[in-house]
Protein backbone atom coordinates (compact mmCIF):
# COMPACT_ATOMS: atom_id res chain seq x y z
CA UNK A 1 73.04 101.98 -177.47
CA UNK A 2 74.46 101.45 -174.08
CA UNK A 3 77.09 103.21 -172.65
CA UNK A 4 79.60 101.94 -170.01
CA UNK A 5 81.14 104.58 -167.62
CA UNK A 6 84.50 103.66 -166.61
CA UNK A 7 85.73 105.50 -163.38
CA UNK A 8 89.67 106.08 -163.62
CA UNK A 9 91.53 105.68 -159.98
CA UNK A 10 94.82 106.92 -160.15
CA UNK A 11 96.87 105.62 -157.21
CA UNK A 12 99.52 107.76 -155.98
CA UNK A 13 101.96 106.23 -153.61
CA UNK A 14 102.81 107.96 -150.83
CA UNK A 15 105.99 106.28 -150.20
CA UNK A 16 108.43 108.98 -151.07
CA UNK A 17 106.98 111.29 -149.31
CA UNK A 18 106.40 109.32 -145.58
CA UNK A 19 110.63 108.69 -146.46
CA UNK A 20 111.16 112.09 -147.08
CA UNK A 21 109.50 113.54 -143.67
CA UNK A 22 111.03 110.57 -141.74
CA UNK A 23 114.72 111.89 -142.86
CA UNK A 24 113.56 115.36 -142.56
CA UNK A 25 112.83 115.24 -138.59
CA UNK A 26 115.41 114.76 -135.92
CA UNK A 27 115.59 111.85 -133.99
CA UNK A 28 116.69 111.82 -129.91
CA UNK A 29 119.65 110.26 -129.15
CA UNK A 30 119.27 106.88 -128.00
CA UNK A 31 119.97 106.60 -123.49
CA UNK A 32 122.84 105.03 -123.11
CA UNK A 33 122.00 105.13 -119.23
CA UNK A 34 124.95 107.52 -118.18
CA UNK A 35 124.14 110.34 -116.68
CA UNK A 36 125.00 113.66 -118.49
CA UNK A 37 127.44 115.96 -116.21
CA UNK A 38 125.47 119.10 -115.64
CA UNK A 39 126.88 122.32 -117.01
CA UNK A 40 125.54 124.87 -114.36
CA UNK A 41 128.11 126.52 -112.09
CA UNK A 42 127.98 125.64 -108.54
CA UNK A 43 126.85 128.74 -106.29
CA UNK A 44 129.61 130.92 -105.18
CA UNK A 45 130.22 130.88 -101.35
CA UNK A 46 128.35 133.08 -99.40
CA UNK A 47 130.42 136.03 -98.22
CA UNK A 48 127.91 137.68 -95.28
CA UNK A 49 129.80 137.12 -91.94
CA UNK A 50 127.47 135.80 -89.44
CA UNK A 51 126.06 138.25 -86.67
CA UNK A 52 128.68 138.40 -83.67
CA UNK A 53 127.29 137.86 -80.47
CA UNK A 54 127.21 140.22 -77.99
CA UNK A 55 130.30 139.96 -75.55
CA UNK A 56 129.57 138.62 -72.15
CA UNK A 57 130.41 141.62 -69.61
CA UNK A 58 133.16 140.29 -67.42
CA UNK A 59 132.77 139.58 -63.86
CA UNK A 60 134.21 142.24 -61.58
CA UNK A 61 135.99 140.52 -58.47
CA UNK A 62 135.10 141.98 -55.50
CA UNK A 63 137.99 144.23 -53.98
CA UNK A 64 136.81 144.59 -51.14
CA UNK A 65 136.42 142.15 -48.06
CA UNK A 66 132.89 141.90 -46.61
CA UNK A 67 132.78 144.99 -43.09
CA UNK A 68 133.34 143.26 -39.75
CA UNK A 69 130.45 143.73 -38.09
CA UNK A 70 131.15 146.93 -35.36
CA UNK A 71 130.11 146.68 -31.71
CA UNK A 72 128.01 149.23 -30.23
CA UNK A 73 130.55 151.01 -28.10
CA UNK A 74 132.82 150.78 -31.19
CA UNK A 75 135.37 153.80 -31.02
CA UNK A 76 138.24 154.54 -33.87
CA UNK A 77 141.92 152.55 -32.78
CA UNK A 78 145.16 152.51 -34.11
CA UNK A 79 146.05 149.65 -36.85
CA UNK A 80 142.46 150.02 -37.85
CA UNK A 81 141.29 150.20 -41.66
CA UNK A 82 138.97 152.33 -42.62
CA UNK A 83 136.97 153.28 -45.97
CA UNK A 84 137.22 156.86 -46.49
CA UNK A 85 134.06 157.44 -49.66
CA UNK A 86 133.60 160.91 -51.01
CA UNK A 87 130.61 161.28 -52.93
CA UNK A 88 131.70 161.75 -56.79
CA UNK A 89 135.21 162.50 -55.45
CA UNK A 90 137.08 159.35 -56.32
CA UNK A 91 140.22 160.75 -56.01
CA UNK A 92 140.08 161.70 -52.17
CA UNK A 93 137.97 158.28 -51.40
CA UNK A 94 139.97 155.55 -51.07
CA UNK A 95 141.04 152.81 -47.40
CA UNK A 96 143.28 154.11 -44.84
CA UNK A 97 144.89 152.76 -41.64
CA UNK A 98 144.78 154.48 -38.43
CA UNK A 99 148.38 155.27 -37.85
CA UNK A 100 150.58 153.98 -34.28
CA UNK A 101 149.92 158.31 -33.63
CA UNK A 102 146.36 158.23 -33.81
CA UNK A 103 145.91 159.84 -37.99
CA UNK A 104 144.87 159.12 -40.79
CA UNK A 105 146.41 161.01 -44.02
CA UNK A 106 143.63 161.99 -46.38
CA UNK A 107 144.10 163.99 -50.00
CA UNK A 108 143.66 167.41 -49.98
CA UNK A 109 142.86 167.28 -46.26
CA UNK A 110 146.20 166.08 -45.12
CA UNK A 111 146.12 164.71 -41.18
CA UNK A 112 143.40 164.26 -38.98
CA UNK A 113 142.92 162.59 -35.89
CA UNK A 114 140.70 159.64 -36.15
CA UNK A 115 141.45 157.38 -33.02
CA UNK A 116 138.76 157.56 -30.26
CA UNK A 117 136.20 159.17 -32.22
CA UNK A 118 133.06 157.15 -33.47
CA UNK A 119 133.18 156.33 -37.15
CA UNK A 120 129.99 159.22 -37.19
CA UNK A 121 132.19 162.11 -35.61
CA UNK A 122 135.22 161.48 -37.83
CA UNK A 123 132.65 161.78 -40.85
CA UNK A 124 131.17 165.25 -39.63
CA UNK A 125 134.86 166.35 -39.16
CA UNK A 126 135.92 165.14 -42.62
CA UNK A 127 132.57 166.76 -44.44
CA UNK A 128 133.20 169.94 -42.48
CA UNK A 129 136.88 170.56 -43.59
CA UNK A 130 136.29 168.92 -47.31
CA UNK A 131 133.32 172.08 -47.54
CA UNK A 132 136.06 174.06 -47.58
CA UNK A 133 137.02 173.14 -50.91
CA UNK A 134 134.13 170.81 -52.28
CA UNK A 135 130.73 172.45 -53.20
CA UNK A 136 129.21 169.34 -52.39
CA UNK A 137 130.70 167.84 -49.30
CA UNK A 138 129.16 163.97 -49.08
CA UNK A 139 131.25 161.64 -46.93
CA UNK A 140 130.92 158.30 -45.72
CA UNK A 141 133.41 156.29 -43.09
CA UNK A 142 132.89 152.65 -42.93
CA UNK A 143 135.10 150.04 -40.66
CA UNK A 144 136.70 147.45 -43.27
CA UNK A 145 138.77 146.35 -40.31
CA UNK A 146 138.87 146.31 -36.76
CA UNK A 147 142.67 145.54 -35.41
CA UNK A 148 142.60 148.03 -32.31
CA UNK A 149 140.25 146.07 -30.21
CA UNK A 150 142.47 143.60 -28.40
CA UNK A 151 143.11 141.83 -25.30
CA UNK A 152 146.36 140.02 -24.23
CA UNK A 153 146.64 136.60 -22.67
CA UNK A 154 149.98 135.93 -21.16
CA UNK A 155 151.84 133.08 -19.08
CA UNK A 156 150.91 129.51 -18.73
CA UNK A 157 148.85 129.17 -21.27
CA UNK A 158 148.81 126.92 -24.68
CA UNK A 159 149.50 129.80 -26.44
CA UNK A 160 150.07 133.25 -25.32
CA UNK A 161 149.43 136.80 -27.09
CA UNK A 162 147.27 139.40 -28.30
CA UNK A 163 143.82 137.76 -29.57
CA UNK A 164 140.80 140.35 -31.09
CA UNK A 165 138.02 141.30 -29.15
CA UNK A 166 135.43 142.29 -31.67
CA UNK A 167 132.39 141.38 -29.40
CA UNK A 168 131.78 139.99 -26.18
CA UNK A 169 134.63 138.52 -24.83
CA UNK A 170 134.83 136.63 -21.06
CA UNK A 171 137.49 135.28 -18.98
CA UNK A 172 136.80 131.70 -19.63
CA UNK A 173 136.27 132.60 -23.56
CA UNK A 174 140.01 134.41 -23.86
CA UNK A 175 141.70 131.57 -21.77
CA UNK A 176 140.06 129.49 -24.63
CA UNK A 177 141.51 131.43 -27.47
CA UNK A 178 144.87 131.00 -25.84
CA UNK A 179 144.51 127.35 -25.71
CA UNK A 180 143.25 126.59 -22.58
CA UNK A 181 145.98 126.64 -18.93
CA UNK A 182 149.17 124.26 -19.16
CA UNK A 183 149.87 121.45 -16.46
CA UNK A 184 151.88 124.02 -13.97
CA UNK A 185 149.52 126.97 -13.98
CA UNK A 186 147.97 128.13 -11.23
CA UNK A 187 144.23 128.23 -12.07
CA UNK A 188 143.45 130.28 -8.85
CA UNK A 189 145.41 133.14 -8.88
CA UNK A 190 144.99 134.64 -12.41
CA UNK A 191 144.78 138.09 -12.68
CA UNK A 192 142.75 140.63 -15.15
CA UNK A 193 144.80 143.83 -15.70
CA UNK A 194 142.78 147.07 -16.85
CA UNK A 195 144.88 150.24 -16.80
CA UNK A 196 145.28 150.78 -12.58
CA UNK A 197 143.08 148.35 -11.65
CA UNK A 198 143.38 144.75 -11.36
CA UNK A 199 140.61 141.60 -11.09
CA UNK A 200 141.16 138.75 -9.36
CA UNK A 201 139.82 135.16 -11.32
CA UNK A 202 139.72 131.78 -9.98
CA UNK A 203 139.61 128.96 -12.52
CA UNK A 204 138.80 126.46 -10.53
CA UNK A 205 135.64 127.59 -8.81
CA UNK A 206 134.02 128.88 -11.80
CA UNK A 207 134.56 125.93 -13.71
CA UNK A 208 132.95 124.40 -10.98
CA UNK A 209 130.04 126.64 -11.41
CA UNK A 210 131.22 128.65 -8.25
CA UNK A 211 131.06 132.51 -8.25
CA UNK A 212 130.07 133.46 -11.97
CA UNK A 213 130.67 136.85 -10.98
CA UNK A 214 134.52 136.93 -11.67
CA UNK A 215 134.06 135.57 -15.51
CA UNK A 216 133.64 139.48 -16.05
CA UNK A 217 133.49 140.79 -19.68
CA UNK A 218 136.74 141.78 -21.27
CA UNK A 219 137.38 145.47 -22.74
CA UNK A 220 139.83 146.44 -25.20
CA UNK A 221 143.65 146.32 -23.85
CA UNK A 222 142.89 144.05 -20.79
CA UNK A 223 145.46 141.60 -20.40
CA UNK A 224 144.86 138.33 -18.23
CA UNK A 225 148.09 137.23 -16.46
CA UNK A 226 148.59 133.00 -15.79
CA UNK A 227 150.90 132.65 -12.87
């Protein structure tokens, strides 16, 4: 007896169910190629004020004129300025002039008499009276102008009048100043006046080189006369 086995395939189509999961899961949305405005808010402005920079220190002019440079001999005249410096005393320092009388008006001191005296003895007589009231007496007198020292040219000359004498000074050098003689002016009779005294001065041999010895050096107040 023979006996056939017949093996029973039972196809199931899985159709329905690939469908089903296709539907089931979400698709992207196709690019259209635009681009999508971003929704995240810009930054907000930064609100930290940037570091100031230090301020430049301003330049303090100078208020004072460089010191003329004092002669040797140099001895306190009227009409001159002088800088009066108290050490940490800045209300008694200060420039004064050296009055037609011969004083200068200080604060707290009042008068003293300045002309004649070298700008070291008018010091030691300011530091002595300020130690009177200062504990500390420091002073310092420096020459911001010299308008005492002068000599006077006078007659035919280019220009005629009182001309500064802060150094040396000769004959030849103040006729100079003045502008040199005019056309009518006796060149060899010009006189140097000095208090009492008087020097005679020939232009015309020392500009020849002749006797050098009258171009004598001037001193304050001498006044040389042009007939």
């Amino acid at each position: 007896m023979t006996f056939r086995y017949v093996t029973l395939v039972t196809v199931i189509s899985l159709a329905p169910h690939v469908a089903w999961a296709q539907a089931t899961t979400r698709q992207p949305a196709p690019s259209t190629g635009a681009a999508t405005p971003s929704t995240t808010n810009p930054p907000a402005p930064s609100t930290t004020k940037p570091p100031t920079p230090p301020a430049t220190p301003a330049t303090v002019p100078a208020t004072q004129p460089p010191a003329p440079v004092t002669p040797n001999d140099y001895r306190i005249g009227t009409e001159d300025v002088l800088g009066i410096l108290f050490w940490r005393e800045m209300e008694m320092s200060g420039d004064v002039t050296v009055r037609p009388d011969g004083v200068i008006t200080l604060p707290l001191l009042g008068d003293v008499r300045a002309v004649g005296l070298t700008t070291d003895q008018l010091r030691d007589i300011l530091q002595k009276s300020a130690s009177k009231i200062l504990t500390d007496a420091n002073v310092t007198v420096v020459v911001r102008q010299i308008n005492s020292r002068k000599v006077y040219v006078t007659g035919q000359v280019g220009m005629s009048g009182a001309y500064p004498l802060i150094g040396s000074r000769t004959v030849v050098q103040a006729l100079a100043m003045a502008g040199g003689l005019t056309e009518y002016a006796k060149g060899d009779k010009i006189l140097i006046v000095r208090g009492s005294m008087t020097f005679k001065f020939n232009y015309k041999e020392v500009s020849k080189g002749k006797k050098l010895q009258q171009n004598i050096l001037l001193q304050p107040g001498d006044t040389v006369v042009v007939p």
